[in-house]
N, C-alpha and C. Protein backbone atom coordinates (compact mmCIF):
# COMPACT_ATOMS: atom_id res chain seq x y z
N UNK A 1 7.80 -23.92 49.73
CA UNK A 1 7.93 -23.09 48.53
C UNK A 1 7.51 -21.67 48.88
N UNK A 2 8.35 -20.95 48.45
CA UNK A 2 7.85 -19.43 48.33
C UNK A 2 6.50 -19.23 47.81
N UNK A 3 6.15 -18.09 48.38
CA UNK A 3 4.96 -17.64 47.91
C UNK A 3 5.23 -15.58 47.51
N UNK A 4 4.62 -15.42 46.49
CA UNK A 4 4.34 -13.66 46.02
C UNK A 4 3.38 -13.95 45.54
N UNK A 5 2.80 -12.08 45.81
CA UNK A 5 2.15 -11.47 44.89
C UNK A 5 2.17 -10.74 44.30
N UNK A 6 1.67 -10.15 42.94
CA UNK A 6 1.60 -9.10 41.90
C UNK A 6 0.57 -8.79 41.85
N UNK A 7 0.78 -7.80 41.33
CA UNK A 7 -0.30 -6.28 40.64
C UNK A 7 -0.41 -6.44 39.36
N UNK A 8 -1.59 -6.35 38.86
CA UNK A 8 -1.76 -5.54 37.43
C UNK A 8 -2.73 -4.73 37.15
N UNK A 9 -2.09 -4.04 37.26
CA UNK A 9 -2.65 -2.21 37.56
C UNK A 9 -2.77 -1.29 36.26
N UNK A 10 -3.82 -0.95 35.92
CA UNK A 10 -3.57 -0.49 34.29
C UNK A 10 -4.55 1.12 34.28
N UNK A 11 -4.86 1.86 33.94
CA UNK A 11 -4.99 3.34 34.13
C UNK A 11 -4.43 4.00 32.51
N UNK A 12 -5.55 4.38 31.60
CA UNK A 12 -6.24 5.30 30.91
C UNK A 12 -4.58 4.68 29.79
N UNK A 13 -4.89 3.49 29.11
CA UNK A 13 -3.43 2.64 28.28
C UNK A 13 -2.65 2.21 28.75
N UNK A 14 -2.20 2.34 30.49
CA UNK A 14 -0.79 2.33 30.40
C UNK A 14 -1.10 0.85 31.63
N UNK A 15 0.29 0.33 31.98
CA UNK A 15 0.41 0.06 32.69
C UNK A 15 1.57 0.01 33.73
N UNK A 16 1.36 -0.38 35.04
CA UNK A 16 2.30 0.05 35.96
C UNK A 16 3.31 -1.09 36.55
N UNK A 17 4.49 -0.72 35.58
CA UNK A 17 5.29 -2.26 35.61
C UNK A 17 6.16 -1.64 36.67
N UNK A 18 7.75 -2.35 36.81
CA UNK A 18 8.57 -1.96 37.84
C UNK A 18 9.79 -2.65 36.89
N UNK A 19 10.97 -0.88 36.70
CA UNK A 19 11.25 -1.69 35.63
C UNK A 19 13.25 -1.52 36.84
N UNK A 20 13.71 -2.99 36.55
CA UNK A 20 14.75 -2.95 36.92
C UNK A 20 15.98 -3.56 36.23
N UNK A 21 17.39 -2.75 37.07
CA UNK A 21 18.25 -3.02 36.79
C UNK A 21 18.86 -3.49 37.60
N UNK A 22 19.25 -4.94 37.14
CA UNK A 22 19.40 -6.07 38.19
C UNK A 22 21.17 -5.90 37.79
N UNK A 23 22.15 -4.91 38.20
CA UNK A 23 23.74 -5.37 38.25
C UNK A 23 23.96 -5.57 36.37
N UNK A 24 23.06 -4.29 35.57
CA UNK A 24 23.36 -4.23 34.18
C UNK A 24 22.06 -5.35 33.81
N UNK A 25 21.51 -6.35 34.18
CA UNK A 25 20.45 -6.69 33.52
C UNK A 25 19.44 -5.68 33.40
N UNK A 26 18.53 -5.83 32.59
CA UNK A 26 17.50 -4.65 32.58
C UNK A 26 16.50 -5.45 32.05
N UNK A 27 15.07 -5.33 33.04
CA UNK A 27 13.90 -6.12 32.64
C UNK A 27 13.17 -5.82 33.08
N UNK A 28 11.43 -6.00 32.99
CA UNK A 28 10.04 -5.36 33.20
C UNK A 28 9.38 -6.52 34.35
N UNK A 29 8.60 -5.71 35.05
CA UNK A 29 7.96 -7.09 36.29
C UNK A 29 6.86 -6.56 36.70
N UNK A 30 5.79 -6.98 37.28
CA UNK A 30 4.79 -6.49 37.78
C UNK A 30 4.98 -6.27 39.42
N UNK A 31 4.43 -5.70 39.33
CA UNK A 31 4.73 -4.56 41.40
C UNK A 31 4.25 -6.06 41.83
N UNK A 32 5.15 -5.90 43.13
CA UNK A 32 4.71 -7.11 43.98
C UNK A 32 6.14 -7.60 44.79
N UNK A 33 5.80 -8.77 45.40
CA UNK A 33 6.83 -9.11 46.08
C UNK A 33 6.58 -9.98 47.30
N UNK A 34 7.42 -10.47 48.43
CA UNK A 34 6.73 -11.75 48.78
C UNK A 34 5.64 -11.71 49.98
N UNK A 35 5.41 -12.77 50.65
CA UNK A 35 3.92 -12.76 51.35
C UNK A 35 4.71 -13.09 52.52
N UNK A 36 5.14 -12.78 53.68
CA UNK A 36 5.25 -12.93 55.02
C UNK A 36 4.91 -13.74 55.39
N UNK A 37 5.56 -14.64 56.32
CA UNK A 37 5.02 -15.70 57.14
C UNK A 37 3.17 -14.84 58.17
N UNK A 38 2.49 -15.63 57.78
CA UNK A 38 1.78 -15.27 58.60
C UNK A 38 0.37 -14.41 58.32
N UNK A 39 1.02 -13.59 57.06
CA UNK A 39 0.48 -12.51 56.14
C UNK A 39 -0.54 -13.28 55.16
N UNK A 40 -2.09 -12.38 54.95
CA UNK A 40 -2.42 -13.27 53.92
C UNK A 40 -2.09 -12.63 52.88
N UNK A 41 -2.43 -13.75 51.79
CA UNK A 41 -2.16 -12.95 50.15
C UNK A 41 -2.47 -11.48 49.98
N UNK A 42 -3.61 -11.00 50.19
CA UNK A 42 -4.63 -9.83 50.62
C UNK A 42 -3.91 -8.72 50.58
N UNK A 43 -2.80 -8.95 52.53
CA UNK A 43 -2.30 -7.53 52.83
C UNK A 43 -1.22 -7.49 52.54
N UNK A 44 -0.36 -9.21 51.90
CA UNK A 44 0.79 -9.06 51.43
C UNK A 44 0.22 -7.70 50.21
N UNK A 45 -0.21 -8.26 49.35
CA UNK A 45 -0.43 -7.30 47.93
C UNK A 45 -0.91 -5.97 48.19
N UNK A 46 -1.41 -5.62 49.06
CA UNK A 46 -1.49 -4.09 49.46
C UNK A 46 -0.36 -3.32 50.00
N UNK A 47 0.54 -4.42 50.83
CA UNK A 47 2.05 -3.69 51.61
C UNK A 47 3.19 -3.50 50.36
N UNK A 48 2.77 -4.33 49.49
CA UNK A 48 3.52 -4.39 48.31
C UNK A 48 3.24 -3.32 47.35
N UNK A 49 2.11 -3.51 47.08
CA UNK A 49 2.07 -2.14 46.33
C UNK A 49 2.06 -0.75 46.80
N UNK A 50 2.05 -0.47 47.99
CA UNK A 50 2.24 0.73 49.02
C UNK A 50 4.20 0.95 49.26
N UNK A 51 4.61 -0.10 49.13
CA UNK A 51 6.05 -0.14 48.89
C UNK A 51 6.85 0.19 47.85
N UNK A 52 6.12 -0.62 46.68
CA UNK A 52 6.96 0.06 45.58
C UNK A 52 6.60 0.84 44.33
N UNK A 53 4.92 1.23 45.05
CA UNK A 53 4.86 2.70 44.07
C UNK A 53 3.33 3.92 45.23
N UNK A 54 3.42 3.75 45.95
CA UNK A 54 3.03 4.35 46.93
C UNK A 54 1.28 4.93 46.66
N UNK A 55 0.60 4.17 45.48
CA UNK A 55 -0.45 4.33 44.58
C UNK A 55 -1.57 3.92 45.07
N UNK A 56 -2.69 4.48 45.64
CA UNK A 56 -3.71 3.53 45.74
C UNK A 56 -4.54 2.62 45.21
N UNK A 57 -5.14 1.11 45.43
CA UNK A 57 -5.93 0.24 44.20
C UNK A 57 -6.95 0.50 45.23
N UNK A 58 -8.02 -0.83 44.26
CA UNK A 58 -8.98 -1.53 45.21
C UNK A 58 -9.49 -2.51 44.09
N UNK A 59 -10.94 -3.57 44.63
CA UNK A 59 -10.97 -4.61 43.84
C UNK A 59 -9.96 -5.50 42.99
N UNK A 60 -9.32 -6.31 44.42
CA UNK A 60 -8.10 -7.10 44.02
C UNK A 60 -9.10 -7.92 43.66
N UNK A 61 -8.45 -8.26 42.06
CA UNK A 61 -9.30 -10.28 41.96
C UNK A 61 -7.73 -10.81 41.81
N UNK A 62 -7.79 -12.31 42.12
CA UNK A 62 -7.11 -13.08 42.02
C UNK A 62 -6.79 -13.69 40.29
N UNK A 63 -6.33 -13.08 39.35
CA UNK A 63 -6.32 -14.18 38.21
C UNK A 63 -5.66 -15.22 37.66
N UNK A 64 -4.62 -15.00 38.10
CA UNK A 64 -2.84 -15.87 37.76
C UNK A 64 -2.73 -16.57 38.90
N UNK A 65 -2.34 -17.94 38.67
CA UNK A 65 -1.17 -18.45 39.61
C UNK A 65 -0.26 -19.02 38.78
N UNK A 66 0.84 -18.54 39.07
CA UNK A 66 1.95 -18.61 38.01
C UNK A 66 3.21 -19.64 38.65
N UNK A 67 3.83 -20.42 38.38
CA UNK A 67 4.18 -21.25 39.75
C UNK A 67 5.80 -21.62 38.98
N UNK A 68 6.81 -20.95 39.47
CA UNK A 68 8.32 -20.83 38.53
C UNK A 68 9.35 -21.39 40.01
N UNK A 69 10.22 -21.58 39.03
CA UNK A 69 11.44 -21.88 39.85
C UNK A 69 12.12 -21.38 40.73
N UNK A 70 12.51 -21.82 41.57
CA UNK A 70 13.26 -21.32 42.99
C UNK A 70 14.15 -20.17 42.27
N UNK A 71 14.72 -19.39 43.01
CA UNK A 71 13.80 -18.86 44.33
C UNK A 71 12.59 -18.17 44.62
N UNK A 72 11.97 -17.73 43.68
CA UNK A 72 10.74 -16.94 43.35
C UNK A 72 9.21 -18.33 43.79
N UNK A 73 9.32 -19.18 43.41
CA UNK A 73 7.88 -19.90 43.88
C UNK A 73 6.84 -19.49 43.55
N UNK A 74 5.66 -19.42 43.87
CA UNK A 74 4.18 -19.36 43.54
C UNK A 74 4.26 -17.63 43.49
N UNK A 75 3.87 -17.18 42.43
CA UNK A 75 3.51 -15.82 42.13
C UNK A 75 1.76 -15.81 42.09
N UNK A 76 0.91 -14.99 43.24
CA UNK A 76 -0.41 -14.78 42.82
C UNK A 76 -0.91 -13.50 42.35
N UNK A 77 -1.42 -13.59 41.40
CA UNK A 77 -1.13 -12.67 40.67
C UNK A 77 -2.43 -11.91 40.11
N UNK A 78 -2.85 -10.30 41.15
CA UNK A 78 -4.02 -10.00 40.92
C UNK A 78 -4.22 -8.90 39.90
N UNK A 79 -5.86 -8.50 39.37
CA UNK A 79 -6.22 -7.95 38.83
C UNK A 79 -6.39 -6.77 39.77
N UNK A 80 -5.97 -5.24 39.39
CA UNK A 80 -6.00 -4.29 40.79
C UNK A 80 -6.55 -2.62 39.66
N UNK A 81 -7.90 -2.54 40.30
CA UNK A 81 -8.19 -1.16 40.02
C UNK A 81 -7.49 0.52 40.43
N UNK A 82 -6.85 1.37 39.76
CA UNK A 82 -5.87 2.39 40.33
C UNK A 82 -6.92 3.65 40.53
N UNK A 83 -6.53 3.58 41.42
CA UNK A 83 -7.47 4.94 42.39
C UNK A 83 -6.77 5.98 42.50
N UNK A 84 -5.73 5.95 42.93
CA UNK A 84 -4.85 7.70 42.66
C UNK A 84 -3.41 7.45 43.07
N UNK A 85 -2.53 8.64 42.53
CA UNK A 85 -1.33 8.67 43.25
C UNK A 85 -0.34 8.31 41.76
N UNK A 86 1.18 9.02 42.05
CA UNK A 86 2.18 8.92 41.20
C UNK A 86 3.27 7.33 41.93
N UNK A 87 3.34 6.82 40.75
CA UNK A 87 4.31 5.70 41.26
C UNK A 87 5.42 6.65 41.97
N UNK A 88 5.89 5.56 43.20
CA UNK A 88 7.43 6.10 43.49
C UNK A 88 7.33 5.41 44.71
N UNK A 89 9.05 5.14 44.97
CA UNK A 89 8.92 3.94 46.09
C UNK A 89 8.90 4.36 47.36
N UNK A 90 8.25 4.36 48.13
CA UNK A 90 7.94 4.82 49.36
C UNK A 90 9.43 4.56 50.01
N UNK A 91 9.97 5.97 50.47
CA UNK A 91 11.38 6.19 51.68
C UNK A 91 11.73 4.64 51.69
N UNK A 92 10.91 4.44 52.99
CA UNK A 92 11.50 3.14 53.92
C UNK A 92 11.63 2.00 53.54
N UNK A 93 11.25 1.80 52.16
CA UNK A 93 10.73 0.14 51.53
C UNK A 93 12.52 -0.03 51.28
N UNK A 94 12.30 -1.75 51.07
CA UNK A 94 13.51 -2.34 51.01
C UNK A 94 14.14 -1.96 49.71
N UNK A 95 13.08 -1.58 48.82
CA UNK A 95 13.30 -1.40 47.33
C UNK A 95 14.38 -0.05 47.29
N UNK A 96 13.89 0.68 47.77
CA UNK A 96 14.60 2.50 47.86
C UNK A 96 15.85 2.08 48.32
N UNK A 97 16.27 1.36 49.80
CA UNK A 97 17.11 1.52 50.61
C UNK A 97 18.12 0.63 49.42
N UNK A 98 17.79 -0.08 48.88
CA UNK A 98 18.83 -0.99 47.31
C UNK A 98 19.42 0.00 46.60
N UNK A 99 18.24 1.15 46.24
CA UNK A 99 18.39 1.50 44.84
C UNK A 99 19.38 2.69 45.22
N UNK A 100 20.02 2.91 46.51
CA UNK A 100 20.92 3.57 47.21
C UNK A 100 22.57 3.31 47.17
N UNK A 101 22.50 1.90 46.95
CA UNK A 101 23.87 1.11 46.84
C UNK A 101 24.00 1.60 45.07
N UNK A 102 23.26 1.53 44.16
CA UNK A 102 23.11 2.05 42.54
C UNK A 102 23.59 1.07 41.51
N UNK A 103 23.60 -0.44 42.26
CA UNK A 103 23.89 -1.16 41.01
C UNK A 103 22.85 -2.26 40.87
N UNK A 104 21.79 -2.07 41.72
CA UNK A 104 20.72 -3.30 41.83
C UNK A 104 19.31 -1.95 41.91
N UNK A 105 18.89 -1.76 40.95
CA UNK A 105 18.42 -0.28 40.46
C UNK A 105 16.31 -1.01 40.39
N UNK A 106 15.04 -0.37 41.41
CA UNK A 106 14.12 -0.02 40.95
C UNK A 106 13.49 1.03 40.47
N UNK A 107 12.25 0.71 39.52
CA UNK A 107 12.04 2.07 38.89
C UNK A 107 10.39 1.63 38.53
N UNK A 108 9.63 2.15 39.66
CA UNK A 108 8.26 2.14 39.05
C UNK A 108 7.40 3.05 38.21
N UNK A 109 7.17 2.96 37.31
CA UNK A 109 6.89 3.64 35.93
C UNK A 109 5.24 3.31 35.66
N UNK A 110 5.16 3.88 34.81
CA UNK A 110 3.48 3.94 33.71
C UNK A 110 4.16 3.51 32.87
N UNK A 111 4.01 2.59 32.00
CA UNK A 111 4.30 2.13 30.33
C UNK A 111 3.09 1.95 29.77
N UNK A 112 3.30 2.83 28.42
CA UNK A 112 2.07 2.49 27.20
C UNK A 112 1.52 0.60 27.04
N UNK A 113 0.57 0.31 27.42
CA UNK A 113 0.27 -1.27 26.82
C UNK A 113 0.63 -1.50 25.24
N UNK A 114 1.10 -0.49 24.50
CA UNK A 114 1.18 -0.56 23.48
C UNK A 114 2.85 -1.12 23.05
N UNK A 115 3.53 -0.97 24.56
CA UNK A 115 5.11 -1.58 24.37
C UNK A 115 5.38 -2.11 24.57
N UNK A 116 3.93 -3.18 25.66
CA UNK A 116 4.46 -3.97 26.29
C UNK A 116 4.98 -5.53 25.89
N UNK A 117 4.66 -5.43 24.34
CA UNK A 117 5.01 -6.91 23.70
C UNK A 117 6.93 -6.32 23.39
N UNK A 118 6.98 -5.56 23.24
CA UNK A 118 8.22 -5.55 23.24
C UNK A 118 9.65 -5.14 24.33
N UNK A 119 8.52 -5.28 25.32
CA UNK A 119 9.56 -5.06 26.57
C UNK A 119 9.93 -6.66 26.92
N UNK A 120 11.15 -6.08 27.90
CA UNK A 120 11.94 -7.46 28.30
C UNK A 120 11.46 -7.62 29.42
N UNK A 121 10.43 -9.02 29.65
CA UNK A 121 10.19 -9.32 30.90
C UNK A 121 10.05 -10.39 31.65
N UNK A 122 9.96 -10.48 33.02
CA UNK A 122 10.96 -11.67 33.79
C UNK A 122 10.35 -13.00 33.06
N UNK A 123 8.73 -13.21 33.07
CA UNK A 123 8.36 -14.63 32.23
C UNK A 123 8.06 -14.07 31.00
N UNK A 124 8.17 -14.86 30.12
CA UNK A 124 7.41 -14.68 28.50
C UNK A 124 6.17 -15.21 28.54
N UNK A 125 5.89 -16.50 29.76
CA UNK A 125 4.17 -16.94 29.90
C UNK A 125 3.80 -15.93 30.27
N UNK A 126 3.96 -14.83 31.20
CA UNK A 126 3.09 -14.21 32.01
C UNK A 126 2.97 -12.82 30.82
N UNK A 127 3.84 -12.26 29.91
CA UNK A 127 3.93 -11.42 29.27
C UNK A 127 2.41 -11.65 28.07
N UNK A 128 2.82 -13.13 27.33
CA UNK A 128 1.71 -13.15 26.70
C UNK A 128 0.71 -13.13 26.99
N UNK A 129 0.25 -13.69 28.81
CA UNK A 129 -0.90 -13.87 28.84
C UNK A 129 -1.31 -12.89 29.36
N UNK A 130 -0.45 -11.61 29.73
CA UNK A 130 -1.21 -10.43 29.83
C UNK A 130 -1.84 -9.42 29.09
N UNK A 131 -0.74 -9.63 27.50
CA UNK A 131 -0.98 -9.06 26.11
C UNK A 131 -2.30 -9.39 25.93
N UNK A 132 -2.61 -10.63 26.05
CA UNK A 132 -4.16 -11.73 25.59
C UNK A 132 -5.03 -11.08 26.40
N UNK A 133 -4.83 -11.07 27.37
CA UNK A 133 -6.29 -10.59 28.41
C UNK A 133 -6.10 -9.24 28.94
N UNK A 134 -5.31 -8.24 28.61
CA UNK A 134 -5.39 -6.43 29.07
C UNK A 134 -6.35 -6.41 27.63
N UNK A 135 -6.33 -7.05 26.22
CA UNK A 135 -6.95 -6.56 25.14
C UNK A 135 -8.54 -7.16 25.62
N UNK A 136 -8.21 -8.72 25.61
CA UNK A 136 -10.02 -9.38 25.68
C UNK A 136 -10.29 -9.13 27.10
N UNK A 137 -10.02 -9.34 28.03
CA UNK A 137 -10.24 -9.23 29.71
C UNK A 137 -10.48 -10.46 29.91
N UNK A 138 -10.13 -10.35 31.02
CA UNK A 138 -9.23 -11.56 32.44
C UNK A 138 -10.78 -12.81 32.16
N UNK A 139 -9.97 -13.97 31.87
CA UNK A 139 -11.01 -15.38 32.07
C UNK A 139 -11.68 -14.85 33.49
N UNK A 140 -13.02 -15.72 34.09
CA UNK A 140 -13.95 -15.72 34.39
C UNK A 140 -13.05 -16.85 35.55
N UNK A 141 -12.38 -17.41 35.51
CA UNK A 141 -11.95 -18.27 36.42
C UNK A 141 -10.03 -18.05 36.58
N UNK A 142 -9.52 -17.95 37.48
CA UNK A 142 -8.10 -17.98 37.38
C UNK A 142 -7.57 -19.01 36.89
N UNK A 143 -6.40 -18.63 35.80
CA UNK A 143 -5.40 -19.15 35.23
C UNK A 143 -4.35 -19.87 35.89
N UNK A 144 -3.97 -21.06 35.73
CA UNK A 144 -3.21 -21.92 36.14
C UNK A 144 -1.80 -22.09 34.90
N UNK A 145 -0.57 -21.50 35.38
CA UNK A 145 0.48 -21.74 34.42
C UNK A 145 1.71 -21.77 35.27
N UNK A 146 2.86 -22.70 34.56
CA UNK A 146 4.24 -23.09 34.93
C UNK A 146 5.06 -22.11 34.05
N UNK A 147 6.24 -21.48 34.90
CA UNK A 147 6.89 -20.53 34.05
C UNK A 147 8.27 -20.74 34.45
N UNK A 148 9.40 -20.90 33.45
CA UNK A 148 10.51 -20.35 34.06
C UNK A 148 11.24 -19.23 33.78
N UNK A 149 11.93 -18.50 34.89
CA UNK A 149 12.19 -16.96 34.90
C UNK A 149 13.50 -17.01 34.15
N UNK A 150 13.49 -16.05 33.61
CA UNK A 150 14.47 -15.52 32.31
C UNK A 150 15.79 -14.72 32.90
């Protein structure tokens, strides 16, 4: 089974989704992407977020494991403090060199938390349970949930 990781990266309301256009679909996701043979969770989620918004974190916690249908697999899914820098996808990432062809489109953004119940995004588990805990803050132990992608 596949394995990813995500970001949830949040800075003075907002947060830092990745919003794409998948060939006219259009939907909201958290930065991230998959873990390399070999790679741990760790530097997967740092190469990832250095890829597709070029931003610095620190104090990754682990809170989500979110576990959906092929092809995507185990999403781990951390809590990430933002230290500096404007989203934007770094040149060389696989993400840029796509968004070149112009019909399979990324776009890493700041969104108000205040839109985020009404944005379209890849799980509806992972949407609510971020609504629930960006307001109360992240359980004390990581979350265990089954999702399928939309």
């Amino acid at each position: 089974m596949k394995k990813a990781v995500r970001a949830i990266i949040v800075d003075n309301d907002n947060i830092l989704l990745m919003k794409r256009d998948k060939f006219g679909k259009q939907y909201y996701t958290l930065i991230g992407g998959h873990v390399e043979i070999g790679e741990s969770k760790e530097k997967a989620l740092i190469r990832e977020i250095h890829e597709e918004t070029m931003i610095r974190t620190s104090d990754h916690k682990l809170v989500y494991v979110e576990n959906t249908s092929e092809p995507y697999g185990t999403q781990y899914i951390y809590s990430c403090k933002y230290i500096s820098g404007s989203p934007m996808l770094h040149p060389s990432s696989d993400e840029a060199q796509i968004n070149k062809a112009g019909q399979n489109l990324y776009t890493p953004m700041w969104v108000p938390l205040s839109k985020l119940p009404s944005l379209e995004f890849r799980t509806t588990k992972l949407k609510k349970r971020l609504i629930k805990h960006l307001n109360n803050g992240f359980p004390s132990t990581v979350g265990y949930f089954n999702s399928s992608v939309e």
